[in-house]
PDB file of N, CA and C in Angstrom:
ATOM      1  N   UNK A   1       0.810  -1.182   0.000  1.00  0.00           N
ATOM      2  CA  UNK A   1       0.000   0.000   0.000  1.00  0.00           C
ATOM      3  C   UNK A   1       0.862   1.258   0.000  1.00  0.00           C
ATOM      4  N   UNK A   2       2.374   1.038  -0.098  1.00  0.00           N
ATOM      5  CA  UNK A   2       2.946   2.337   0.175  1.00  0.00           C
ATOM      6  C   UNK A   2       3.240   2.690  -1.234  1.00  0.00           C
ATOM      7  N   UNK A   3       2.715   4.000  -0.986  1.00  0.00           N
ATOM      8  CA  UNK A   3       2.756   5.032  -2.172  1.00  0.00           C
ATOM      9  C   UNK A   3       1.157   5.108  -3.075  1.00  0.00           C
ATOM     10  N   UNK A   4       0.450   4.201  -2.060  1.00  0.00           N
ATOM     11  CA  UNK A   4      -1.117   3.851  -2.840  1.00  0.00           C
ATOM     12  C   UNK A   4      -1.565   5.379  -2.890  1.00  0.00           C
ATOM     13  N   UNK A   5      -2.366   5.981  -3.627  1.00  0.00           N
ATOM     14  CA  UNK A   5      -3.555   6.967  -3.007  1.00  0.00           C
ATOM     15  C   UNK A   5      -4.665   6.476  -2.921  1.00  0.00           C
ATOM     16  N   UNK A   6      -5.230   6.689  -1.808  1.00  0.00           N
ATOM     17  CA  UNK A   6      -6.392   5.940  -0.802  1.00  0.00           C
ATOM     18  C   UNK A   6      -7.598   6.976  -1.180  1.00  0.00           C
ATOM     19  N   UNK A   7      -8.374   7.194  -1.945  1.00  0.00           N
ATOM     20  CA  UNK A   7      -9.936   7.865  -1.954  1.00  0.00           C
ATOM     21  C   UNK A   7     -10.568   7.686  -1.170  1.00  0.00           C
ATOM     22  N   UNK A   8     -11.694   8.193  -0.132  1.00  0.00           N
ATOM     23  CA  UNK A   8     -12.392   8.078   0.167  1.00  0.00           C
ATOM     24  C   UNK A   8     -13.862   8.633   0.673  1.00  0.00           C
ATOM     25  N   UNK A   9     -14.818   8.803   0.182  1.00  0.00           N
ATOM     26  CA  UNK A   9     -16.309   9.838  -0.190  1.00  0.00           C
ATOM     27  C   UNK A   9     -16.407  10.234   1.783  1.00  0.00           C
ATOM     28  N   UNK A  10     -16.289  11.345   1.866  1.00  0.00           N
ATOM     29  CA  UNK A  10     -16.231  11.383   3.159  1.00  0.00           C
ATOM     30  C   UNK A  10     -17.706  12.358   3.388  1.00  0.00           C
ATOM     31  N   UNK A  11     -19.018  12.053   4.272  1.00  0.00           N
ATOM     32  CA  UNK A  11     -19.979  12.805   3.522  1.00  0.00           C
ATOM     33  C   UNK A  11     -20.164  14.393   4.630  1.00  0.00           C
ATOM     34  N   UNK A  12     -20.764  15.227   4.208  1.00  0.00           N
ATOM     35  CA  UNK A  12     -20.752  16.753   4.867  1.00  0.00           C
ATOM     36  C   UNK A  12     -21.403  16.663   6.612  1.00  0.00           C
ATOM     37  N   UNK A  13     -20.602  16.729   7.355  1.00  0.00           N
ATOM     38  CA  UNK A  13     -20.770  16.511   8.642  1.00  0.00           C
ATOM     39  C   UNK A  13     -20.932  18.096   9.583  1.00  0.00           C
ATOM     40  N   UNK A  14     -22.289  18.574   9.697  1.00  0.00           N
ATOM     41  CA  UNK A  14     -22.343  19.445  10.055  1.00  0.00           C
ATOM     42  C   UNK A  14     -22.308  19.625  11.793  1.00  0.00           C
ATOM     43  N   UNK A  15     -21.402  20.283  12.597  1.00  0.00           N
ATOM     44  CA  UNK A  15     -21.092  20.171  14.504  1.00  0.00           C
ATOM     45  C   UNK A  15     -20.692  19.099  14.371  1.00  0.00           C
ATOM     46  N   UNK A  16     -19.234  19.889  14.765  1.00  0.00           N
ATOM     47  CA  UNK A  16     -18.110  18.552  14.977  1.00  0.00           C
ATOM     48  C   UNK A  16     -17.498  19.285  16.233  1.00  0.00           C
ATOM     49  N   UNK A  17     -18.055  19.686  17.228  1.00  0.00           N
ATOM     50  CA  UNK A  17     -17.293  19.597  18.723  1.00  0.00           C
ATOM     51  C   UNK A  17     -17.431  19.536  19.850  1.00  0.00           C
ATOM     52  N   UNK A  18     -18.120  18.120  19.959  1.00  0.00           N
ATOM     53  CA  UNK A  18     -17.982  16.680  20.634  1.00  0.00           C
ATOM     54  C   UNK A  18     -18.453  15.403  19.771  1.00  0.00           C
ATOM     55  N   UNK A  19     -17.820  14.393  20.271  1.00  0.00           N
ATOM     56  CA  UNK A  19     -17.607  12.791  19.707  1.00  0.00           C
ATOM     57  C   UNK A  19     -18.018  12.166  21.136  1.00  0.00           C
ATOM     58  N   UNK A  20     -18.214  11.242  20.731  1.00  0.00           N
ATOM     59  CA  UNK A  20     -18.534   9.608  21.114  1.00  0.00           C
ATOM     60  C   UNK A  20     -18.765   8.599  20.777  1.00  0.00           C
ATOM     61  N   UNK A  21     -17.990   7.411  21.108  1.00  0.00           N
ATOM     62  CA  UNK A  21     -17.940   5.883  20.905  1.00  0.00           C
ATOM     63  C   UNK A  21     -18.919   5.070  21.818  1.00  0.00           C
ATOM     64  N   UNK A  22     -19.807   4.518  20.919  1.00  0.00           N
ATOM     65  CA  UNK A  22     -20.602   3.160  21.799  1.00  0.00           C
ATOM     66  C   UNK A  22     -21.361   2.275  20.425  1.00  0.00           C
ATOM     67  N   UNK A  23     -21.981   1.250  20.854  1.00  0.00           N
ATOM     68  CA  UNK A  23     -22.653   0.480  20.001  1.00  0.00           C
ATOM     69  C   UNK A  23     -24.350   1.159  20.207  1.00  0.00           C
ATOM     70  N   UNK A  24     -24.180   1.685  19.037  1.00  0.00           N
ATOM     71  CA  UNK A  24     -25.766   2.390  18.773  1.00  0.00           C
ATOM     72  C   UNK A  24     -26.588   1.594  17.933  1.00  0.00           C
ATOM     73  N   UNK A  25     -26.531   0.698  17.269  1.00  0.00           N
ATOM     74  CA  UNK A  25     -27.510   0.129  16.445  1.00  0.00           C
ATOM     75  C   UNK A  25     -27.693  -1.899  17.201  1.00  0.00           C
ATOM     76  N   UNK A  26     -27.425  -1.502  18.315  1.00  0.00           N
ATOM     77  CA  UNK A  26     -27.400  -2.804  19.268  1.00  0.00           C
ATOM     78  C   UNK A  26     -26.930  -4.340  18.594  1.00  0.00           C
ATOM     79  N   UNK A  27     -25.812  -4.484  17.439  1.00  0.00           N
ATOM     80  CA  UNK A  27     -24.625  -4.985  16.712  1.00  0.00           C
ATOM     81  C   UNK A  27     -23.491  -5.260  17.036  1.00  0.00           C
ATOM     82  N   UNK A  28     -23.171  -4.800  18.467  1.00  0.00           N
ATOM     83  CA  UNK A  28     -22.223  -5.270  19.117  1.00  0.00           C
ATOM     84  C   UNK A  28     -20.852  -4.603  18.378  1.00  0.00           C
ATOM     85  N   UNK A  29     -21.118  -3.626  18.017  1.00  0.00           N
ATOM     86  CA  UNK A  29     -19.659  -2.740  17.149  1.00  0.00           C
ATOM     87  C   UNK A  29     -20.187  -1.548  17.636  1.00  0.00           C
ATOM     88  N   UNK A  30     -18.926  -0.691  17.678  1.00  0.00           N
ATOM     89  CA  UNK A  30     -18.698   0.465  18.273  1.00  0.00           C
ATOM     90  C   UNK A  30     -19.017   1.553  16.906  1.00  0.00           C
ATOM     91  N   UNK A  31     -20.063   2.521  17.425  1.00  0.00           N
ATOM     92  CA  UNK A  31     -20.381   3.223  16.371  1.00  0.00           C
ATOM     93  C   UNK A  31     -20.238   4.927  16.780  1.00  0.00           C
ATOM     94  N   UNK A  32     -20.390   6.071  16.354  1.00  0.00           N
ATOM     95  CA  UNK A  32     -19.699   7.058  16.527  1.00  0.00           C
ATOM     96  C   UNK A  32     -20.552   8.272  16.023  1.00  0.00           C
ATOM     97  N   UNK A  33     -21.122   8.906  16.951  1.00  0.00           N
ATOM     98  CA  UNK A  33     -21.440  10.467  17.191  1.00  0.00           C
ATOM     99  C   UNK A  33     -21.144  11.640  17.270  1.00  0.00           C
ATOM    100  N   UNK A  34     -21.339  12.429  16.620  1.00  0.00           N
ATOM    101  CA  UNK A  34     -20.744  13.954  16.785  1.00  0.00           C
ATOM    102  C   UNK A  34     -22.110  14.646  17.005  1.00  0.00           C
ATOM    103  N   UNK A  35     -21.433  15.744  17.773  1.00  0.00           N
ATOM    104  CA  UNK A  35     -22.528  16.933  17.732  1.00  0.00           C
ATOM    105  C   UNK A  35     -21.164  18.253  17.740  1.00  0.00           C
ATOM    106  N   UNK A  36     -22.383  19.387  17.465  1.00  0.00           N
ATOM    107  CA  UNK A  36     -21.827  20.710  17.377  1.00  0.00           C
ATOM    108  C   UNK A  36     -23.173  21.455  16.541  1.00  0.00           C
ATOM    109  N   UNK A  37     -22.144  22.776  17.089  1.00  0.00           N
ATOM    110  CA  UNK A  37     -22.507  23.929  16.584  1.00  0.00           C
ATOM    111  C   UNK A  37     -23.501  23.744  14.901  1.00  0.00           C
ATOM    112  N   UNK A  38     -23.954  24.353  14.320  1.00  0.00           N
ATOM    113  CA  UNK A  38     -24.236  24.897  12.933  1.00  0.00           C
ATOM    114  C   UNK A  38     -24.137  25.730  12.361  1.00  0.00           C
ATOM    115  N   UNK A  39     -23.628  25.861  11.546  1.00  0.00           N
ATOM    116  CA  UNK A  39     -23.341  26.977  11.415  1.00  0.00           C
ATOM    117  C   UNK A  39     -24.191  28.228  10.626  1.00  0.00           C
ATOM    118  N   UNK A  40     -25.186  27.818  10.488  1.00  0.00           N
ATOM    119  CA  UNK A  40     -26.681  28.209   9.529  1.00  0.00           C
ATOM    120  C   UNK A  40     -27.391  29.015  10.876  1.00  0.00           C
ATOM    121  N   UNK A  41     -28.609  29.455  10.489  1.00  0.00           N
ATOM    122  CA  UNK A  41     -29.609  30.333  11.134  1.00  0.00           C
ATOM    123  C   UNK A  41     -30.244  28.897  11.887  1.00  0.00           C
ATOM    124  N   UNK A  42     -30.376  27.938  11.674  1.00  0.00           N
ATOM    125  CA  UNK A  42     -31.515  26.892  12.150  1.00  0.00           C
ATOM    126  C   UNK A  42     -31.190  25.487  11.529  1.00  0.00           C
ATOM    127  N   UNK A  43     -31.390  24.135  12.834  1.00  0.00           N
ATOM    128  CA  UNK A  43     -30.980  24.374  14.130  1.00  0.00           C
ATOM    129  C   UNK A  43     -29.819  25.002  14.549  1.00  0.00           C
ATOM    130  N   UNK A  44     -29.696  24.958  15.622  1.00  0.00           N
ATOM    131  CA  UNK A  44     -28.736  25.501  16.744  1.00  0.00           C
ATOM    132  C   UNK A  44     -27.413  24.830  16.567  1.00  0.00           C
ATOM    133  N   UNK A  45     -28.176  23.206  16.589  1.00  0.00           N
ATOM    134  CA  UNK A  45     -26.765  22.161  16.658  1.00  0.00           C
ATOM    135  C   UNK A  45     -27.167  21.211  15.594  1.00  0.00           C
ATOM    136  N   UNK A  46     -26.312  19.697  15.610  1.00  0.00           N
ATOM    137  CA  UNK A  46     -26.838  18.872  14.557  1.00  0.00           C
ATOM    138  C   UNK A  46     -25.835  17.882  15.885  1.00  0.00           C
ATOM    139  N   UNK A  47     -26.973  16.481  15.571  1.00  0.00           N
ATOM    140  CA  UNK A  47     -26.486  15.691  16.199  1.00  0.00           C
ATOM    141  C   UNK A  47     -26.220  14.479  14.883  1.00  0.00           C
ATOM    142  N   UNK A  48     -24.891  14.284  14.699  1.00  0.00           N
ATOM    143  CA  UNK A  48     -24.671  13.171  13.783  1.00  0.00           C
ATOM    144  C   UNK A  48     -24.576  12.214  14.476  1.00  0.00           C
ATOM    145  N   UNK A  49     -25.015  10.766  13.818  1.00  0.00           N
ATOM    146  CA  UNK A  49     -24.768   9.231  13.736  1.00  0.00           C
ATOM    147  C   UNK A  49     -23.830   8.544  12.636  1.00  0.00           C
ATOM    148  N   UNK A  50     -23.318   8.250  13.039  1.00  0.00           N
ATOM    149  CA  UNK A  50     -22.424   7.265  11.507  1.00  0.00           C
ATOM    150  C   UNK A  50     -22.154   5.551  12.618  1.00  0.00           C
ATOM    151  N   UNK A  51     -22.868   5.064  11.689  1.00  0.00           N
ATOM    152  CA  UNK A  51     -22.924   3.548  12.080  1.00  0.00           C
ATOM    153  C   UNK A  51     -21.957   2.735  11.375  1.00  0.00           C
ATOM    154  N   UNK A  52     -21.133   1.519  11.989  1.00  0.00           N
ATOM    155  CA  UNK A  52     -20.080   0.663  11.283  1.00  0.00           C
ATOM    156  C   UNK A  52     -20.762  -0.044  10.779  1.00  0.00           C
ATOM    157  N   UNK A  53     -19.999   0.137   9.415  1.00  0.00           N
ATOM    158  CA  UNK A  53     -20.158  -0.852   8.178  1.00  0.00           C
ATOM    159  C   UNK A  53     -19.634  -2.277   8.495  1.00  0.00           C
ATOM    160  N   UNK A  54     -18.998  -2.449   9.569  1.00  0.00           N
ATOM    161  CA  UNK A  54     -18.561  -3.853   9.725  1.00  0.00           C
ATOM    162  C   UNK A  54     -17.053  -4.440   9.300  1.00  0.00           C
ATOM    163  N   UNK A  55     -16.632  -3.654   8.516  1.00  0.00           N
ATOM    164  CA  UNK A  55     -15.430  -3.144   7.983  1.00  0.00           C
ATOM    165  C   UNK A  55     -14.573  -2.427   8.260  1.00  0.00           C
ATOM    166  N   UNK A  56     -14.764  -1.279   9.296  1.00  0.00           N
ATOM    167  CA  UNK A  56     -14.004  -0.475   9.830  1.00  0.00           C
ATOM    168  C   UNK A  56     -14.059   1.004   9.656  1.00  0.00           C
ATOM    169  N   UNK A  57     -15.900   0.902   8.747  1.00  0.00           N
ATOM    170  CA  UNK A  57     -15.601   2.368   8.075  1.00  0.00           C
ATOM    171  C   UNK A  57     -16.621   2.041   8.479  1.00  0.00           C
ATOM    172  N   UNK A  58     -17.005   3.590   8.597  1.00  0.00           N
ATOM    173  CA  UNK A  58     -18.869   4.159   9.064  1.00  0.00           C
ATOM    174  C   UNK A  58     -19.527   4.671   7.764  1.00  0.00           C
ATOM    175  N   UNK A  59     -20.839   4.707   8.100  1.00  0.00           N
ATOM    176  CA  UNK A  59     -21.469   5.772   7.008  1.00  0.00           C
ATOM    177  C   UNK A  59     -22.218   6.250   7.872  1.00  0.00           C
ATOM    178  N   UNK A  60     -22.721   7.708   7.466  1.00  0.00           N
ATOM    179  CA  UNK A  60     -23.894   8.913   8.092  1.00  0.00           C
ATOM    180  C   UNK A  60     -24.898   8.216   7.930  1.00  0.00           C
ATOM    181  N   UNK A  61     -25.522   7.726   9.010  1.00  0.00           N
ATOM    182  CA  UNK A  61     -26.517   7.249   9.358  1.00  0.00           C
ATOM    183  C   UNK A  61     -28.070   8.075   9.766  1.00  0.00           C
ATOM    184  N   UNK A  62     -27.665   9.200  10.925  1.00  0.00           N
ATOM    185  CA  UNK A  62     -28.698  10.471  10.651  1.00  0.00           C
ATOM    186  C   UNK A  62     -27.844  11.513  10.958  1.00  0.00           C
ATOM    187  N   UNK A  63     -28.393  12.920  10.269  1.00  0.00           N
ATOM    188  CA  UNK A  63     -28.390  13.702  11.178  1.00  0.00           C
ATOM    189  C   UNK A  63     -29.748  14.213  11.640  1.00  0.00           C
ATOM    190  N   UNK A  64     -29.412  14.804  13.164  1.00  0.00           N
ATOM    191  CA  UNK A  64     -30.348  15.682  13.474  1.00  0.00           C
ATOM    192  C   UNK A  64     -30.270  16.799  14.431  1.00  0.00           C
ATOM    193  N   UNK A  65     -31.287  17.532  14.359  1.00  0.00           N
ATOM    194  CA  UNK A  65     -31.654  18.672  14.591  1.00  0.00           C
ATOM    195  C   UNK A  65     -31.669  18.583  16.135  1.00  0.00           C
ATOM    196  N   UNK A  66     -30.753  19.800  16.722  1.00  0.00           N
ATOM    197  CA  UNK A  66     -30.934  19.825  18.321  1.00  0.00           C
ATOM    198  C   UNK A  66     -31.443  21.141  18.311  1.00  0.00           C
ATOM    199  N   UNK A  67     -32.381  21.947  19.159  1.00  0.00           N
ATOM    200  CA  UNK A  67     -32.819  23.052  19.218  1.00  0.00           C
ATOM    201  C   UNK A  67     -32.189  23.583  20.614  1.00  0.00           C
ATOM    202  N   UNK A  68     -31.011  23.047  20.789  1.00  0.00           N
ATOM    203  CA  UNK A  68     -29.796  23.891  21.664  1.00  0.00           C
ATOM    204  C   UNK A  68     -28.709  24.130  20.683  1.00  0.00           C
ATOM    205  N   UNK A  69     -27.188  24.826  21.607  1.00  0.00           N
ATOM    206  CA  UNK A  69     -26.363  24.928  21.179  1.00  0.00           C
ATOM    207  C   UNK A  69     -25.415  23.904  22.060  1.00  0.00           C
ATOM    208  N   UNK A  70     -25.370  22.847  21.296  1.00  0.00           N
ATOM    209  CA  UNK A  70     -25.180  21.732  21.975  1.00  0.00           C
ATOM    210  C   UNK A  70     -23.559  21.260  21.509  1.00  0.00           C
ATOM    211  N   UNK A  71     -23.086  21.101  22.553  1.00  0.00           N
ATOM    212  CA  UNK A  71     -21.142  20.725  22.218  1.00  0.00           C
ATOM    213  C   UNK A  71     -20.511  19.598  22.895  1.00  0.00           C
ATOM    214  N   UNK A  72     -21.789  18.701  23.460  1.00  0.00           N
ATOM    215  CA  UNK A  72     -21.016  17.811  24.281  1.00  0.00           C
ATOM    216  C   UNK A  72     -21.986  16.549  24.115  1.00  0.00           C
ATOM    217  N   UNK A  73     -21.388  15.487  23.815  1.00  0.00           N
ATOM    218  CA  UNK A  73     -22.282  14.422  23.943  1.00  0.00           C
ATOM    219  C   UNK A  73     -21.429  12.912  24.441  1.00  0.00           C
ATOM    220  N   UNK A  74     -22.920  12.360  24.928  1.00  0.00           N
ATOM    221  CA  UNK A  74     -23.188  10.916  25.993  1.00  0.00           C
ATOM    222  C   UNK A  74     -23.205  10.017  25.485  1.00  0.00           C
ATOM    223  N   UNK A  75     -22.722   8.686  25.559  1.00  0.00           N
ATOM    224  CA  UNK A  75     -23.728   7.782  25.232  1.00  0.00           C
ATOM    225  C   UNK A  75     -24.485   6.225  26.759  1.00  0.00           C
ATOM    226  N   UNK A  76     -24.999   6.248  26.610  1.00  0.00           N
ATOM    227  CA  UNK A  76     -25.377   5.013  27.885  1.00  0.00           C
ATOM    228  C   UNK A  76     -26.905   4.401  27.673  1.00  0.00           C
ATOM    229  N   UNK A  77     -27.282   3.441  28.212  1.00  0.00           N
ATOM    230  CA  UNK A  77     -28.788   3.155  28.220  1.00  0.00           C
ATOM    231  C   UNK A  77     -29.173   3.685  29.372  1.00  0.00           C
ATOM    232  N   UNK A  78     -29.612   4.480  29.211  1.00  0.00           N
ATOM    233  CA  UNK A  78     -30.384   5.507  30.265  1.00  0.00           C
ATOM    234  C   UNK A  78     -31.897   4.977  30.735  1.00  0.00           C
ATOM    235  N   UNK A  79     -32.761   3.899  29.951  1.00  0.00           N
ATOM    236  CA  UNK A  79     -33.807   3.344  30.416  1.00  0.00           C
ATOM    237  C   UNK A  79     -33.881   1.873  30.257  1.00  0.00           C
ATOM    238  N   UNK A  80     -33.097   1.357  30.243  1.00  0.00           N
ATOM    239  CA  UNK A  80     -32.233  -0.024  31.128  1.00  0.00           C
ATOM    240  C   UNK A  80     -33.303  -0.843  30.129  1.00  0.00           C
ATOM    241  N   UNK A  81     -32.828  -0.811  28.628  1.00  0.00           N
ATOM    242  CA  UNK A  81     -33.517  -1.671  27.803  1.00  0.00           C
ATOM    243  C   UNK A  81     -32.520  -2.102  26.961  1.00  0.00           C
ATOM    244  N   UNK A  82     -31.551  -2.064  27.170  1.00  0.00           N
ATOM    245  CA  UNK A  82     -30.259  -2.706  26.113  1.00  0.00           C
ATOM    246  C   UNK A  82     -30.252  -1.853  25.058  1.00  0.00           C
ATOM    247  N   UNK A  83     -30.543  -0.705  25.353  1.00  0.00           N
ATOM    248  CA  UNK A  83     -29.779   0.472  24.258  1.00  0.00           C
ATOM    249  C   UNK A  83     -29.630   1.487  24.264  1.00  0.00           C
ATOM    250  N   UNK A  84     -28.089   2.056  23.993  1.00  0.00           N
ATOM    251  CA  UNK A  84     -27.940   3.403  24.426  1.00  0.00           C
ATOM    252  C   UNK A  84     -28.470   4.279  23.881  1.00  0.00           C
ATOM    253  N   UNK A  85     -28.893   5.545  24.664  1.00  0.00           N
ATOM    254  CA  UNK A  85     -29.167   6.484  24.514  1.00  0.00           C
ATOM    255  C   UNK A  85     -28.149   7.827  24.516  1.00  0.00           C
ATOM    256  N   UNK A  86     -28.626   8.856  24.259  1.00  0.00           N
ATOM    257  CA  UNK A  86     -27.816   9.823  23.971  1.00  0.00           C
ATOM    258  C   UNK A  86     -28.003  11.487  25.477  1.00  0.00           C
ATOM    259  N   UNK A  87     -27.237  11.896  25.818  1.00  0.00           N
ATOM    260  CA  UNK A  87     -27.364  12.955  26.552  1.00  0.00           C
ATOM    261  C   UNK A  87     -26.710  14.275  25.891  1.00  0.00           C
ATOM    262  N   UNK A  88     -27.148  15.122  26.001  1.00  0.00           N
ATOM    263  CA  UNK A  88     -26.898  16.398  24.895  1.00  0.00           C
ATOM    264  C   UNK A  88     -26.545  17.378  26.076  1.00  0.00           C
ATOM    265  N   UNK A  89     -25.385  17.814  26.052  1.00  0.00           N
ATOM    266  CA  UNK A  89     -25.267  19.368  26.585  1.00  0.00           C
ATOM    267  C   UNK A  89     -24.641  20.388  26.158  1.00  0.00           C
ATOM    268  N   UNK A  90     -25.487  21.557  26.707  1.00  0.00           N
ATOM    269  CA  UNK A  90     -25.514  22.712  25.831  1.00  0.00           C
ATOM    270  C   UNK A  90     -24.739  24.020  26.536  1.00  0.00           C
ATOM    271  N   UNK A  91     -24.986  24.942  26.145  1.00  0.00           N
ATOM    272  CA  UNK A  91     -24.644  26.230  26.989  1.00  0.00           C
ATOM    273  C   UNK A  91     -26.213  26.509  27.624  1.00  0.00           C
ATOM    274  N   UNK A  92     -25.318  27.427  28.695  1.00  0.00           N
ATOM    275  CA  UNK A  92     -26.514  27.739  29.284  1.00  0.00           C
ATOM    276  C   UNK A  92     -27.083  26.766  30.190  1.00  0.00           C
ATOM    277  N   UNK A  93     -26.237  25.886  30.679  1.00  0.00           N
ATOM    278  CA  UNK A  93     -26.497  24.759  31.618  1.00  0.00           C
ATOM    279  C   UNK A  93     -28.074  23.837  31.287  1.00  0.00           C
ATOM    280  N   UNK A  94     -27.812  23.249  30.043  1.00  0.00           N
ATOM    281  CA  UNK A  94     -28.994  23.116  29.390  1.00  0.00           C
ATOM    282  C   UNK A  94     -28.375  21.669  28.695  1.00  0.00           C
ATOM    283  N   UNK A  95     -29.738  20.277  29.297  1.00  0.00           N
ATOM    284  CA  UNK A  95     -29.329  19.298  28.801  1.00  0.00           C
ATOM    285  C   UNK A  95     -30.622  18.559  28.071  1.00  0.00           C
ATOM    286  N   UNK A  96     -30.384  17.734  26.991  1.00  0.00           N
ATOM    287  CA  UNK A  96     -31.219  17.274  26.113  1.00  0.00           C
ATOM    288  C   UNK A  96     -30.708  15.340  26.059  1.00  0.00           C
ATOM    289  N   UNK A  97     -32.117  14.652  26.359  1.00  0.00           N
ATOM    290  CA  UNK A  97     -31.892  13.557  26.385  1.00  0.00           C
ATOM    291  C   UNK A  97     -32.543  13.159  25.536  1.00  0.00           C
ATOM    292  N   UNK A  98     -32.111  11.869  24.479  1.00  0.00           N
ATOM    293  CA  UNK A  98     -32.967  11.451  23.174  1.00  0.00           C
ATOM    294  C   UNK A  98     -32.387  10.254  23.086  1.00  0.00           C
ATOM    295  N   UNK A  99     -34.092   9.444  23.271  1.00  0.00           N
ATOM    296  CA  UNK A  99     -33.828   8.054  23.653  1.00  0.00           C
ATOM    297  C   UNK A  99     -33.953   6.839  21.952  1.00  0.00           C
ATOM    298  N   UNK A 100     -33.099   6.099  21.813  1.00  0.00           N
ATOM    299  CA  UNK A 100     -33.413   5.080  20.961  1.00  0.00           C
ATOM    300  C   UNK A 100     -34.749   4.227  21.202  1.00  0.00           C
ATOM    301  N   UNK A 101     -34.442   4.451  19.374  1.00  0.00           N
ATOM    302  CA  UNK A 101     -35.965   3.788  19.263  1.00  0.00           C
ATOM    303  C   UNK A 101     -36.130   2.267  19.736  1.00  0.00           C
ATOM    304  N   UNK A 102     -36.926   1.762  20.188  1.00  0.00           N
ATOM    305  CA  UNK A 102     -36.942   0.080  20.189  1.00  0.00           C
ATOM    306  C   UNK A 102     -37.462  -0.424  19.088  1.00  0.00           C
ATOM    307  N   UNK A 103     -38.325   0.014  18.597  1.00  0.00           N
ATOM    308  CA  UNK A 103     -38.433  -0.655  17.271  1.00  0.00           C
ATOM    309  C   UNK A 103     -37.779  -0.601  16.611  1.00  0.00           C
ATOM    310  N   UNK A 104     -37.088   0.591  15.947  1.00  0.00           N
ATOM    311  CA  UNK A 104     -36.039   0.842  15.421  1.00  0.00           C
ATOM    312  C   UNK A 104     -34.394   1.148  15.379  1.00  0.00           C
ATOM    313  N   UNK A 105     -34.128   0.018  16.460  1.00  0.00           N
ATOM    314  CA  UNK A 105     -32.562  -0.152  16.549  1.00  0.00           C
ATOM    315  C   UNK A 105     -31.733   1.081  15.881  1.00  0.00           C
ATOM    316  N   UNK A 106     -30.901   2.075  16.397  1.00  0.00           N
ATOM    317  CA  UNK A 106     -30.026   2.856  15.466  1.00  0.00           C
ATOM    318  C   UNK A 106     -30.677   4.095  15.309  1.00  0.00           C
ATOM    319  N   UNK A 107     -31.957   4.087  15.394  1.00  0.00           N
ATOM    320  CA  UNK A 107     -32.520   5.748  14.853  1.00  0.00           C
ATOM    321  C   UNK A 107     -33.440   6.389  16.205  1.00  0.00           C
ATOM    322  N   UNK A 108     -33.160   7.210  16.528  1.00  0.00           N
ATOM    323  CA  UNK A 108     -33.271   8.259  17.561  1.00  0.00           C
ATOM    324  C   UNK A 108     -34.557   9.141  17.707  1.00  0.00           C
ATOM    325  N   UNK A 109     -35.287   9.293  19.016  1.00  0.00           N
ATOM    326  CA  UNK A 109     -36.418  10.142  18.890  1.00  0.00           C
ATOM    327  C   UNK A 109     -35.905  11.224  18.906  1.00  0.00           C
ATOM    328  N   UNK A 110     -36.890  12.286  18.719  1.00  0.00           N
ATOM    329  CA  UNK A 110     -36.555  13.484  19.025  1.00  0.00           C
ATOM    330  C   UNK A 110     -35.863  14.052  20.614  1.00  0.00           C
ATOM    331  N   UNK A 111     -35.112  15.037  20.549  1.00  0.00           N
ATOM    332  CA  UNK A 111     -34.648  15.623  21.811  1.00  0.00           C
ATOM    333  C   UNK A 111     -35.594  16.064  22.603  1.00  0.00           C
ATOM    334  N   UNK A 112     -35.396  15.785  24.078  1.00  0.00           N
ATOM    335  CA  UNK A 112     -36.786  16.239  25.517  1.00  0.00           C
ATOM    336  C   UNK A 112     -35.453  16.653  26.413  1.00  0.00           C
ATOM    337  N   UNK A 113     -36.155  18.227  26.837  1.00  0.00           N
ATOM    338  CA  UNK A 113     -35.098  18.504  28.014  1.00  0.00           C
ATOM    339  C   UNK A 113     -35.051  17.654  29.336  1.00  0.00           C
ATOM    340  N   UNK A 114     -33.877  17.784  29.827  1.00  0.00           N
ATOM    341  CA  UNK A 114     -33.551  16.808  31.252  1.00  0.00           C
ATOM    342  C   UNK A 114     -34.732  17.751  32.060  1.00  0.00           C
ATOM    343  N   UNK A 115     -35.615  16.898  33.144  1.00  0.00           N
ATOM    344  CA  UNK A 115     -36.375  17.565  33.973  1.00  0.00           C
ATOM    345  C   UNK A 115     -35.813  17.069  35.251  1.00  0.00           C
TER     346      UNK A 115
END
């Protein structure tokens, strides 16, 4: 491989500052989250997913819409069903929890503030 050039389609990842590693699509592989800033009028933040291909490479799985300005993210099962969930924090001492779907392994409800 030395001297190869390596291509690879890398796709537009909007808030990139915070990451996290866990198994999000309950596959037993470690899959990988970003959130951040936006840099647009609306949302605030964007919470990316990129799920392993199994191979070692991810693809953008969702993004979505946080209606904070959100720079830090969680991952854990927060309602003790064998799948993690996500914790969002923001400025302004402001946190957003958004729980995986059970039916849908990998894809995320909408954000509900911490009460």
């Amino acid at each position: 491989m030395e001297g190869e050039n390596i291509e690879a389609e890398v796709p537009v990842i909007w808030g990139i500052d915070g990451a996290g590693v866990a198994d999000l699509d309950g596959n037993d592989r470690p899959d990988f989250a970003t959130v951040g800033v936006y840099r647009g009028d609306s949302p605030k933040s964007m919470l990316n997913i990129l799920l392993q291909d199994g191979n070692g490479g991810f693809h953008l799985s969702q993004s979505l819409p946080v209606p904070i300005y959100a720079t830090r993210v969680a991952a854990g099962d927060l309602t003790a069903d064998g799948l993690n969930d996500f914790i969002l924090l923001g400025g302004g001492n402001q946190v957003l929890v958004m729980l995986q779907s059970a039916a849908a392994p990998g894809a995320f409800m909408k954000p509900q503030f911490l009460n």
